[in-house]
N, C-alpha and C. Protein backbone atom coordinates (compact mmCIF):
# COMPACT_ATOMS: atom_id res chain seq x y z
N UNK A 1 83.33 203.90 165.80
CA UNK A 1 82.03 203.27 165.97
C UNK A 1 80.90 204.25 165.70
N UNK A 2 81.30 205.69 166.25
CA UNK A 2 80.16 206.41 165.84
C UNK A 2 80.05 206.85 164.26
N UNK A 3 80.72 206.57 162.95
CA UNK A 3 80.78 206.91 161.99
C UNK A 3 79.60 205.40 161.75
N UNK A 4 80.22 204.44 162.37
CA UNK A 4 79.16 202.94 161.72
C UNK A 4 77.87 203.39 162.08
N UNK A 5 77.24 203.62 163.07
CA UNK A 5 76.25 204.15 163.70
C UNK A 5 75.37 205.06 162.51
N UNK A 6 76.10 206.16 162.33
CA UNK A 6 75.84 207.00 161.64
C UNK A 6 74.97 206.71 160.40
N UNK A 7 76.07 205.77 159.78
CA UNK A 7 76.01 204.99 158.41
C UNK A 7 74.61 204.18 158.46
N UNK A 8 74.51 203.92 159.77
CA UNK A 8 73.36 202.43 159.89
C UNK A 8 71.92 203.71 160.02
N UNK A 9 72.05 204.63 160.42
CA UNK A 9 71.08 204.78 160.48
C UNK A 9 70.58 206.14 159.80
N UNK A 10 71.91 206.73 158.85
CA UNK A 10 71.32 207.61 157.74
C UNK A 10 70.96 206.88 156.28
N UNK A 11 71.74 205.85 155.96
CA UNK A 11 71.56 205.07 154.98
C UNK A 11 70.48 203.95 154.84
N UNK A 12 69.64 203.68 156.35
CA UNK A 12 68.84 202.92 156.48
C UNK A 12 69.12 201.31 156.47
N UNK A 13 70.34 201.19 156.86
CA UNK A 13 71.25 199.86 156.33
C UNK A 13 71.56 199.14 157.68
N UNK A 14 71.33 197.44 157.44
CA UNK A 14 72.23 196.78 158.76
C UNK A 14 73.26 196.68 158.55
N UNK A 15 74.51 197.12 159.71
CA UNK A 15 75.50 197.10 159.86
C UNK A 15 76.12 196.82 160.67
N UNK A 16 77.17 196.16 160.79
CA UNK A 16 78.06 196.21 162.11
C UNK A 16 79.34 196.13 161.98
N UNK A 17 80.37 196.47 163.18
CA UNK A 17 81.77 196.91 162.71
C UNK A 17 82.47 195.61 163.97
N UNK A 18 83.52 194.99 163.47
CA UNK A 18 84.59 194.42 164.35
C UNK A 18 85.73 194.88 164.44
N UNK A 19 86.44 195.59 165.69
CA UNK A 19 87.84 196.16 165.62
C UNK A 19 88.68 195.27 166.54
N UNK A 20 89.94 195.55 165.94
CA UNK A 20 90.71 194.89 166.29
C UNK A 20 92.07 195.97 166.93
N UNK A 21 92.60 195.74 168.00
CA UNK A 21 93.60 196.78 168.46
C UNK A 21 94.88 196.20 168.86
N UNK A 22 96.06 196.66 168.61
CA UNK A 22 97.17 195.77 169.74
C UNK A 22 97.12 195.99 170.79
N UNK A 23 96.62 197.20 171.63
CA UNK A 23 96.10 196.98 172.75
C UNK A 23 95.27 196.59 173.50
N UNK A 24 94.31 196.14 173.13
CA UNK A 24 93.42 195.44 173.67
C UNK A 24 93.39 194.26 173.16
N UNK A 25 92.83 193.28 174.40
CA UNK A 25 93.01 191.67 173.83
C UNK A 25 91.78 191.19 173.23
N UNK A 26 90.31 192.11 173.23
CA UNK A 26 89.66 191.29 173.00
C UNK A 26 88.93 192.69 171.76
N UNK A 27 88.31 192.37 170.95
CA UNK A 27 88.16 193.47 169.98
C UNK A 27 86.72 194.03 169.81
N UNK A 28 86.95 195.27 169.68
CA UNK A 28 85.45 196.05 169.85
C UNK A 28 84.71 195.75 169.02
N UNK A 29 83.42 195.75 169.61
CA UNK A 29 82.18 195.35 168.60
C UNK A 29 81.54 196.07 168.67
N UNK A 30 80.37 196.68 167.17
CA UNK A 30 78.72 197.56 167.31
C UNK A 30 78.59 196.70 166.22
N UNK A 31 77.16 196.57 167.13
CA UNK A 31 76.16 197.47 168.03
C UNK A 31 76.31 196.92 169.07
N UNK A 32 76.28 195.37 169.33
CA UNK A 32 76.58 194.22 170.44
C UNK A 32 77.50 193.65 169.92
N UNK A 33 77.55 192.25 170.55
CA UNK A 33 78.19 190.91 170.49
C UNK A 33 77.26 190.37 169.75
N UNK A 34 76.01 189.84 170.31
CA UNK A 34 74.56 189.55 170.00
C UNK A 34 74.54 189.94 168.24
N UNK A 35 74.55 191.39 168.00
CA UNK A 35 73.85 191.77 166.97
C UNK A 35 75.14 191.72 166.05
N UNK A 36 76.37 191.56 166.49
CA UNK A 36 77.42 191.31 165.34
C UNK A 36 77.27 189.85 165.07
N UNK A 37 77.13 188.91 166.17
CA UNK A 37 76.63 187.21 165.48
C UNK A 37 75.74 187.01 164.88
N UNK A 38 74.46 187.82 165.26
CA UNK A 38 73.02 187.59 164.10
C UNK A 38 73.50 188.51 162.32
N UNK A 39 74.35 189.68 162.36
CA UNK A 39 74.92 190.12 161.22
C UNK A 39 75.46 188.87 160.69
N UNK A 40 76.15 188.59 161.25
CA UNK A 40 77.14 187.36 160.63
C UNK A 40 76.65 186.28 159.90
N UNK A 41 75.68 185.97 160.80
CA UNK A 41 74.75 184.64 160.66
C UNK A 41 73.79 185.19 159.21
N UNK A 42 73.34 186.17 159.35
CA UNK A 42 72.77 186.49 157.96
C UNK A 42 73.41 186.47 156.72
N UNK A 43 74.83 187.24 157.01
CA UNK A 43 75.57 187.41 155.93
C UNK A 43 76.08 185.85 155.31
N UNK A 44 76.40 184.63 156.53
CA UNK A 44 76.50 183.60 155.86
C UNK A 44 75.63 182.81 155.29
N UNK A 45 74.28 182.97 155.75
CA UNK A 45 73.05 182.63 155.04
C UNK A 45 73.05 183.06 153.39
N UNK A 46 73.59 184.40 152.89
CA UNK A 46 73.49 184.78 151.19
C UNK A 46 74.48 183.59 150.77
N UNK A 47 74.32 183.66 149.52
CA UNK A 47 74.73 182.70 148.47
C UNK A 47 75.92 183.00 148.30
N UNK A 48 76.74 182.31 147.96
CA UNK A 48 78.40 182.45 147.64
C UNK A 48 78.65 183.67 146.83
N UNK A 49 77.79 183.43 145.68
CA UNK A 49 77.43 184.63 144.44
C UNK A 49 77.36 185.59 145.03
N UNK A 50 76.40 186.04 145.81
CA UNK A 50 75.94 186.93 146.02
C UNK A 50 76.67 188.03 147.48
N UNK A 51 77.23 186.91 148.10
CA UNK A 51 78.48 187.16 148.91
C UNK A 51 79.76 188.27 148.08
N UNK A 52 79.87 188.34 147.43
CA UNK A 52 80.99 188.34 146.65
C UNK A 52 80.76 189.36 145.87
N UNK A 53 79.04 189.56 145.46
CA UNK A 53 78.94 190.14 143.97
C UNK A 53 79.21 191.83 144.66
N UNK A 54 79.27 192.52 145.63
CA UNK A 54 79.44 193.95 146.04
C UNK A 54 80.63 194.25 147.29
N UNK A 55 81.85 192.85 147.37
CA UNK A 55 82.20 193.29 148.55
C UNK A 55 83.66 193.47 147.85
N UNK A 56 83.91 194.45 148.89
CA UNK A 56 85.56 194.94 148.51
C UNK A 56 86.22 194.86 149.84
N UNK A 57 87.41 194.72 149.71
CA UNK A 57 87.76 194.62 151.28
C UNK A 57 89.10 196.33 150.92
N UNK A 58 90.25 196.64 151.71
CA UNK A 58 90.63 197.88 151.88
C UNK A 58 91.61 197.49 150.33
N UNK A 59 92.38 196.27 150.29
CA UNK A 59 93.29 196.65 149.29
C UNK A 59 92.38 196.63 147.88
N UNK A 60 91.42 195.98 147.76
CA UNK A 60 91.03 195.97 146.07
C UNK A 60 90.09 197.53 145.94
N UNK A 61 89.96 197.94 147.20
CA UNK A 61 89.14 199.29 146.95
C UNK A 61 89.83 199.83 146.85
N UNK A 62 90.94 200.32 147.53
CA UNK A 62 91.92 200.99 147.09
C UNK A 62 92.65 200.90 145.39
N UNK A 63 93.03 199.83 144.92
CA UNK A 63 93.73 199.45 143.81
C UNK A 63 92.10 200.25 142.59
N UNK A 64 91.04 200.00 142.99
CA UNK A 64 90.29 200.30 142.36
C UNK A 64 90.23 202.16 142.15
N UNK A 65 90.02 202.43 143.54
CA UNK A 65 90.56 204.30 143.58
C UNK A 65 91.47 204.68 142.73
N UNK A 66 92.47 203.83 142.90
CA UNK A 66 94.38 204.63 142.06
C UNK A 66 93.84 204.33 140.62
N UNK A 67 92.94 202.77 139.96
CA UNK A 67 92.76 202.74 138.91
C UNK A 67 91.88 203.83 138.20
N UNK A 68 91.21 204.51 139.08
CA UNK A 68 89.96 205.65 138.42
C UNK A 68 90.91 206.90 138.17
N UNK A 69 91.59 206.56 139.33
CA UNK A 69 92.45 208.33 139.46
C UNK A 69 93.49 208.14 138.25
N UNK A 70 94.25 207.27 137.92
CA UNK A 70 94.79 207.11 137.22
C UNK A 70 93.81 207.24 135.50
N UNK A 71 92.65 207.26 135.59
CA UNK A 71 92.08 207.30 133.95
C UNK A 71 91.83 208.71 134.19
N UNK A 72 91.00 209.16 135.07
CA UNK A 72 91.02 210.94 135.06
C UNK A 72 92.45 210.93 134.61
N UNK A 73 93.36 210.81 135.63
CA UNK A 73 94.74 211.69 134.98
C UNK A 73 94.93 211.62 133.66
N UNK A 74 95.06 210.21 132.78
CA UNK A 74 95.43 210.38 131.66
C UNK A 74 94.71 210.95 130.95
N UNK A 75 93.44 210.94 130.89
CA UNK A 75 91.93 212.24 130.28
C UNK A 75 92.33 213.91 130.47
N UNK A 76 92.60 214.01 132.05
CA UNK A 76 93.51 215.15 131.90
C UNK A 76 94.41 215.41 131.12
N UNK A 77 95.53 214.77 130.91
CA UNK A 77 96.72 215.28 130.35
C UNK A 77 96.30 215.26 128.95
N UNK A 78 95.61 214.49 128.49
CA UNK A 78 95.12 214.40 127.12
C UNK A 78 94.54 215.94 126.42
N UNK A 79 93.45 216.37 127.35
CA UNK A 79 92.55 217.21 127.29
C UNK A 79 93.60 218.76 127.30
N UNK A 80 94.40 218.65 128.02
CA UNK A 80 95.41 219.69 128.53
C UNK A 80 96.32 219.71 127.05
N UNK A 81 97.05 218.33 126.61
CA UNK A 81 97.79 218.61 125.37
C UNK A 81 96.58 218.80 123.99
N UNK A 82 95.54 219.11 124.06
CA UNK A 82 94.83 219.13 122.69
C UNK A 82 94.71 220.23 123.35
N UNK A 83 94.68 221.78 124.51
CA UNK A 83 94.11 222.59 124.60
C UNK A 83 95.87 223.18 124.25
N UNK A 84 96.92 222.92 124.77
CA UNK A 84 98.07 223.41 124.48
C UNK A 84 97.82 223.93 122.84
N UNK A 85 97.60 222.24 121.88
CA UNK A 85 98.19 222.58 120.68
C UNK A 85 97.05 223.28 119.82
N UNK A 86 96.28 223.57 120.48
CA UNK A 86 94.66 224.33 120.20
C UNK A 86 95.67 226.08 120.22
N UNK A 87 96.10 226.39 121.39
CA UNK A 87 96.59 227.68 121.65
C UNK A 87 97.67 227.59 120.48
N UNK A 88 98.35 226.68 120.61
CA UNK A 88 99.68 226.55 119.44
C UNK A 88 99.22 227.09 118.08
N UNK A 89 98.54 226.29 117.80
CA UNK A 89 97.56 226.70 116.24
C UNK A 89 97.63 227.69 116.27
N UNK A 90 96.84 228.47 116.56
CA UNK A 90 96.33 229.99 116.44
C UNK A 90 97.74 231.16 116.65
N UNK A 91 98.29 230.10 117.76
CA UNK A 91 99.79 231.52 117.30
C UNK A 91 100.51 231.25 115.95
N UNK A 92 100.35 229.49 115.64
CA UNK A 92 101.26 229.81 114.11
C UNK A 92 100.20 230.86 113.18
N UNK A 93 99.24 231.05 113.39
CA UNK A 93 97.73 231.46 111.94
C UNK A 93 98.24 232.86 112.50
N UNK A 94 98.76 233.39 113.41
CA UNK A 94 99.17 234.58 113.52
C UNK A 94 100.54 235.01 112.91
N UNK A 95 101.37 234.09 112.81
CA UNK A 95 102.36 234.40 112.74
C UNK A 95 103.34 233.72 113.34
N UNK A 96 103.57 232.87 114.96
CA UNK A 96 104.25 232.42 115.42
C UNK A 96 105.18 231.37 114.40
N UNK A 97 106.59 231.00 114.91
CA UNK A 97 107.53 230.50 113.83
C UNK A 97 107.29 228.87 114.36
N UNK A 98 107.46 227.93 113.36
CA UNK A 98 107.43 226.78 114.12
C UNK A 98 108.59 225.84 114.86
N UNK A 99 109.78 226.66 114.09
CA UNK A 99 111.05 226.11 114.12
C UNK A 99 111.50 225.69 115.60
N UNK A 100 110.62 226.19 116.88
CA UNK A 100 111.19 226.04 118.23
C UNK A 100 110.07 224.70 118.49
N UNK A 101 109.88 224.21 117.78
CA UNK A 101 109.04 222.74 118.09
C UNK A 101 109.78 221.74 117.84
N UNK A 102 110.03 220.41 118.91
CA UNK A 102 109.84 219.86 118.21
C UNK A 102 109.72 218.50 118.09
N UNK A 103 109.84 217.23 117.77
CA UNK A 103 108.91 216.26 116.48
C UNK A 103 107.97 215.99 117.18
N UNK A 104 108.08 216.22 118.53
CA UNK A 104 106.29 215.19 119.07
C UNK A 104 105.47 216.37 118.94
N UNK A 105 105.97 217.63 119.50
CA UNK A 105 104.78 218.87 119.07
C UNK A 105 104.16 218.94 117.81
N UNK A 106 105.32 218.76 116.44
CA UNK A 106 104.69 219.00 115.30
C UNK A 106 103.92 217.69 115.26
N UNK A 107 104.19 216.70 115.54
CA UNK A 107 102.87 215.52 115.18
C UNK A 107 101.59 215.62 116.41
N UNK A 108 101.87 216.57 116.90
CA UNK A 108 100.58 216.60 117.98
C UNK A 108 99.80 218.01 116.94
N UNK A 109 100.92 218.48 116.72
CA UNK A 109 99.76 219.87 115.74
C UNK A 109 99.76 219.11 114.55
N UNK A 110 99.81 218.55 113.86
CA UNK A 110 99.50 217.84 112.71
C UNK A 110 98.37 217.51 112.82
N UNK A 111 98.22 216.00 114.40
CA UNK A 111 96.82 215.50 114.24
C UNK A 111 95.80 216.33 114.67
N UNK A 112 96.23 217.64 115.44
CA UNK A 112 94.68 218.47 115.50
C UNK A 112 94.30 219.25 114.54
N UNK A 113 95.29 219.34 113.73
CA UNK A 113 95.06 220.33 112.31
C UNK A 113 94.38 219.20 111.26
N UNK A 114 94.69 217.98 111.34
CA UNK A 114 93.69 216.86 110.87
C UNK A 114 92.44 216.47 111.53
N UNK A 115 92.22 216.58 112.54
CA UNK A 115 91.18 216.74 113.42
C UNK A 115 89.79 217.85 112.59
N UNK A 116 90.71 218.88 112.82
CA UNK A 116 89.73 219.91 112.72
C UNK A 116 89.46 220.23 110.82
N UNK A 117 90.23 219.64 110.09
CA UNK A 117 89.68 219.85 108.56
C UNK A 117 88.83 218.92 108.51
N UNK A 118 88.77 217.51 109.19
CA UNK A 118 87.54 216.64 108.97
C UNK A 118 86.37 217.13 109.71
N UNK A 119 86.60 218.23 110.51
CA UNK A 119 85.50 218.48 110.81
C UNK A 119 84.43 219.77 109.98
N UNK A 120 85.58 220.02 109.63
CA UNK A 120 85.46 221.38 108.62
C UNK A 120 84.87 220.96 107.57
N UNK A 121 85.20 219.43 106.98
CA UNK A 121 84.66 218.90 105.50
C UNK A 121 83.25 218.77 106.05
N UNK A 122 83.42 217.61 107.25
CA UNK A 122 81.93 217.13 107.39
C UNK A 122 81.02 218.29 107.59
N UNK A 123 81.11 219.70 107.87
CA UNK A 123 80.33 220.73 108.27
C UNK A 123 80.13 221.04 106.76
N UNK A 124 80.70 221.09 106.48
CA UNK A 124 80.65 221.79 104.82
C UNK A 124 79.87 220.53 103.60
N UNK A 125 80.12 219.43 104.16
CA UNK A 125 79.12 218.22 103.54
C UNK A 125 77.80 218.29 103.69
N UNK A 126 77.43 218.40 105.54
CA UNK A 126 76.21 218.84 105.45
C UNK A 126 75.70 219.68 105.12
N UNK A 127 76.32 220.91 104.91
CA UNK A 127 75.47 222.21 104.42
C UNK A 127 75.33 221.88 103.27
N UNK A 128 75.86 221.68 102.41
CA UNK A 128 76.37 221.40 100.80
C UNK A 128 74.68 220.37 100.27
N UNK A 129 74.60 219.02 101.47
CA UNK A 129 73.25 218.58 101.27
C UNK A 129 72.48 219.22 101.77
N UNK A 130 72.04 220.31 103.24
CA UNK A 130 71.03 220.79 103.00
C UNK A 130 70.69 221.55 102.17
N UNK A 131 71.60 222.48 101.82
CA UNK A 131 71.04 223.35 100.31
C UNK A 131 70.78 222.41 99.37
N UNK A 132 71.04 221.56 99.06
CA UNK A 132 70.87 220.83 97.51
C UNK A 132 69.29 220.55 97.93
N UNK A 133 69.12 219.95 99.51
CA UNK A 133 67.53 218.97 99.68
C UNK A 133 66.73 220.20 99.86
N UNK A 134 67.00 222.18 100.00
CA UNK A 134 66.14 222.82 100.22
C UNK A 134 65.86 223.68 98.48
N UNK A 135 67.17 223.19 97.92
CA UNK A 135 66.84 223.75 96.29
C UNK A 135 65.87 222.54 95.60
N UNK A 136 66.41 221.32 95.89
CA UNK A 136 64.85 220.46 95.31
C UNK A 136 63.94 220.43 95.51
N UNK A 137 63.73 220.60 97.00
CA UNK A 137 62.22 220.83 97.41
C UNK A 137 61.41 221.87 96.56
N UNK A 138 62.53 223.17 97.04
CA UNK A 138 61.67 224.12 96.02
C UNK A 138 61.58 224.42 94.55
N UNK A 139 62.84 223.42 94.22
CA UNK A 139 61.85 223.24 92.58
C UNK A 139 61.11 222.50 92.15
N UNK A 140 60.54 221.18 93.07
CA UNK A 140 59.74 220.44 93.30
C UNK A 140 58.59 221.09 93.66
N UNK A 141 58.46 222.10 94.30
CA UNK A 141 57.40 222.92 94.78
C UNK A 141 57.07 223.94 93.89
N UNK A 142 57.57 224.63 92.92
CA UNK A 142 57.62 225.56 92.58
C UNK A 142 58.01 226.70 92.94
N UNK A 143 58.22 227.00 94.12
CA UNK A 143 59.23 227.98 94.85
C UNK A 143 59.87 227.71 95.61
N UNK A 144 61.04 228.64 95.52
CA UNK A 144 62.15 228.70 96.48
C UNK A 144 61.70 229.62 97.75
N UNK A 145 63.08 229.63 98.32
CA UNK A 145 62.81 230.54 99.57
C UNK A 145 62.51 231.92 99.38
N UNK A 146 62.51 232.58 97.79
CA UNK A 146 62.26 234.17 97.94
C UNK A 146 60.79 233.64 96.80
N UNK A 147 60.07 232.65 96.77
CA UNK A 147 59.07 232.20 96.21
C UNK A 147 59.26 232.64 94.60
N UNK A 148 60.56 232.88 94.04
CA UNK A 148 60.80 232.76 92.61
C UNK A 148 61.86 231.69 92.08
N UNK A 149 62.06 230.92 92.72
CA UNK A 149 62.95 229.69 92.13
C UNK A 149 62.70 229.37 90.68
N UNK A 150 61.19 229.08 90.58
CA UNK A 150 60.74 228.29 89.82
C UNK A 150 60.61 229.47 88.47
N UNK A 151 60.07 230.67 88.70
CA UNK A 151 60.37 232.10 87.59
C UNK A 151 61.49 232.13 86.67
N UNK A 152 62.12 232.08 87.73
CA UNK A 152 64.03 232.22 87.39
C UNK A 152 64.15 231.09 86.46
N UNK A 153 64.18 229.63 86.93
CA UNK A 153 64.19 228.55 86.31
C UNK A 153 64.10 228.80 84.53
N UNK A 154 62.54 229.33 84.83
CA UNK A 154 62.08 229.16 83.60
C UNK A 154 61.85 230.59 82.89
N UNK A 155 62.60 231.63 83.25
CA UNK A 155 62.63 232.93 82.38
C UNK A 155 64.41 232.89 82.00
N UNK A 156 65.07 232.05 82.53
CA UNK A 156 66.21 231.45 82.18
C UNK A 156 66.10 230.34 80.46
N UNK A 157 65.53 229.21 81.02
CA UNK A 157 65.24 228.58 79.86
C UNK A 157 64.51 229.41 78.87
N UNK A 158 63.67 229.96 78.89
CA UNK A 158 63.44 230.98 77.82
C UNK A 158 64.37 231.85 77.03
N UNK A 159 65.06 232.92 78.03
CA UNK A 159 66.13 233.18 77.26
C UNK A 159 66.85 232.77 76.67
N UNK A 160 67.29 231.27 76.78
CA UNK A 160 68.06 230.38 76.19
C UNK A 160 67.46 229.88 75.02
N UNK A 161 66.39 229.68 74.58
CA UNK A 161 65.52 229.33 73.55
C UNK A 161 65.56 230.65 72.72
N UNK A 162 65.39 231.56 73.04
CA UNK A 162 65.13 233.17 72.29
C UNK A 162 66.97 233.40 71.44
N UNK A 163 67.88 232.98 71.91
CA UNK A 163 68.97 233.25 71.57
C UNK A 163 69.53 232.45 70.78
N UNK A 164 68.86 231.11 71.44
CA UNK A 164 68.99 229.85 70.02
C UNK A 164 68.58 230.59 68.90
N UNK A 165 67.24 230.63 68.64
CA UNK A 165 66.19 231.08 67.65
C UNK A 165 67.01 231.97 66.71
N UNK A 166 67.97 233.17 67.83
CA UNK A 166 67.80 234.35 67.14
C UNK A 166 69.43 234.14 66.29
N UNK A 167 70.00 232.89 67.24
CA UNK A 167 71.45 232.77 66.22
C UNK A 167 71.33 232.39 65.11
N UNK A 168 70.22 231.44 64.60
CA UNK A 168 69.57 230.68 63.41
C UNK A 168 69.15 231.72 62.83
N UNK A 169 69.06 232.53 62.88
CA UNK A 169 68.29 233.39 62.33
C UNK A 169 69.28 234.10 61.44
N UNK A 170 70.04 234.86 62.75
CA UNK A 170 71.42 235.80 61.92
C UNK A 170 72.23 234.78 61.10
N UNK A 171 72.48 233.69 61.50
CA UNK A 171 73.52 232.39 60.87
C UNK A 171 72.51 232.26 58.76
N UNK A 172 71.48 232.16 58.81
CA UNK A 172 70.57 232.10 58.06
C UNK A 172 70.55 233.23 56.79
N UNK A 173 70.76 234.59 57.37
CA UNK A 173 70.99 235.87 57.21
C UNK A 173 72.12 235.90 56.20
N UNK A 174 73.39 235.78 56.89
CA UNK A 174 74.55 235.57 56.69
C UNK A 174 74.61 234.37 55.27
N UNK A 175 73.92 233.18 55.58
CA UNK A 175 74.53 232.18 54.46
C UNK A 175 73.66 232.85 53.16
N UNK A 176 72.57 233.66 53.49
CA UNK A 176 72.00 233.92 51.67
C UNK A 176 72.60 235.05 51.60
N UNK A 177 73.35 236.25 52.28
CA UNK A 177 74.24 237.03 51.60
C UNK A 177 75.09 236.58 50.99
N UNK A 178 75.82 235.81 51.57
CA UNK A 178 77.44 234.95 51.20
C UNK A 178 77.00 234.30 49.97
N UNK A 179 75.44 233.99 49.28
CA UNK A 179 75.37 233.38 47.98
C UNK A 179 74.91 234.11 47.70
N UNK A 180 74.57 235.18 47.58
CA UNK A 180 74.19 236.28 46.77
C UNK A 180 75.40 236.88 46.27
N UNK A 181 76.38 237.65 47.37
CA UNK A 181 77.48 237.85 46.86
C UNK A 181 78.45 237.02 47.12
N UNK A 182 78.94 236.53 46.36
CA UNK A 182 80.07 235.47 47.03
C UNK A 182 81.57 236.44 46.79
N UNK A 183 82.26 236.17 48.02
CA UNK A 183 83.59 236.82 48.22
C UNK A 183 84.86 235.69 47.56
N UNK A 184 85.48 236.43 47.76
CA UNK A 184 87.17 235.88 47.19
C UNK A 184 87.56 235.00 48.38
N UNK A 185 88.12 234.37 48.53
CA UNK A 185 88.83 233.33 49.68
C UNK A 185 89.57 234.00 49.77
N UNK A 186 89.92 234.46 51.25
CA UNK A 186 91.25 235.06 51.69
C UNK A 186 91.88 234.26 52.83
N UNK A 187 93.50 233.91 52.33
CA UNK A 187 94.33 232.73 52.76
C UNK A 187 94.48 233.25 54.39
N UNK A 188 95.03 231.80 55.25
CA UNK A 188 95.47 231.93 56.47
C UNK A 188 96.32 232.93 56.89
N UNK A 189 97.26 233.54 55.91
CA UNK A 189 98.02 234.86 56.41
C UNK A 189 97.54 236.43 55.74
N UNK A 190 96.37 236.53 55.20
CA UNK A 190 95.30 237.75 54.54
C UNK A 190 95.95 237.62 53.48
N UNK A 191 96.49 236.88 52.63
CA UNK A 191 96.95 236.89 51.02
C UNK A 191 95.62 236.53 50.40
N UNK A 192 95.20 237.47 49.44
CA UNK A 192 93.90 237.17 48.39
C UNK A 192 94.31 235.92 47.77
N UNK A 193 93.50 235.30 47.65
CA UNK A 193 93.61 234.06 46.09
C UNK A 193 92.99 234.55 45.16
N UNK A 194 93.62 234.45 43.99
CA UNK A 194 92.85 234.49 42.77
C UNK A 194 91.93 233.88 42.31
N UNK A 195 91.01 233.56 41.95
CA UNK A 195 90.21 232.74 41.06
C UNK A 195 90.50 232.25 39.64
């Protein structure tokens, strides 16, 4: 009774408790008699709904406890076999042999070794687009991050134009010697042809 007490008046809540004993014939009440019939009388005053919508009695609270404890556990054991085959990994990348495993271990290191390359791609996807969206910007801008993107760009294309130019040039070179002097045809295995 003194725990109900307690309850009623740290929680700020009306309450009252009915016990029942095999020894005694008639069963204890708090706060009164009085104030457990006006509890009562209130509580049958709420709506059926509303009766119902927060009350648990010992077995469904209970069944409800074992059901929570029971999802931690399996979260545990879960969490525990991905930290096992986490340690596992790293001893095979050392060296460890795999041959003392086996088939549910190797498909438990399978799916974290699949686990972790999709995570490896997607890390490597995003970097892959932020560099691409911080190289457009700055050739969109005219500079890059060492403020010569755009230099480079285009002392690149230049060179490439200068070497065009200058192959036309030698290629050019070459075809009015070759008609100035014209040579002998010499065959696929260095045999001269005659003329």
């Amino acid at each position: 009774m003194k725990k109900v007490s307690e309850l009623s008046t740290l929680c700020g809540i009306d309450a009252c408790a009915i016990i029942y004993s095999p020894h005694d014939s008639q069963p204890e009440v708090w706060p009164s008699l009085v104030g457990v019939q006006s509890m009562l009388a209130q509580f049958e005053n709420i709506p059926q709904m509303e009766q119902s919508k927060k009350m648990v009695n010992q077995d469904s609270f209970l069944r409800e406890r074992i059901c929570k404890a029971n999802e931690h556990l399996k979260k545990q054991r879960k969490d525990n076999r991905e930290k096992e085959m986490t340690q596992l990994m790293f001893q095979c990348l050392i060296g460890k042999s795999l041959n003392s495993l086996n088939m549910v271990d190797l498909n438990d290191l399978n799916w974290l070794i699949d686990q972790n390359l999709k995570e490896i791609h997607k890390r490597v996807e995003t970097l892959n687009k932020e560099a691409n969206s911080q190289v457009g910007v700055a050739l969109a801008s005219g500079a890059g991050p060492s403020g010569e993107v755009n230099d480079i760009a285009t002392q690149q294309e230049a060179d490439r134009q200068a070497s065009e130019v200058n192959m036309e040039a030698m290629q050019k070179q070459v075809w009015h010697i070759n008609w100035i002097n014209p040579q002998e045809h010499i065959g696929f295995g260095g045999d001269e042809s005659s003329k």
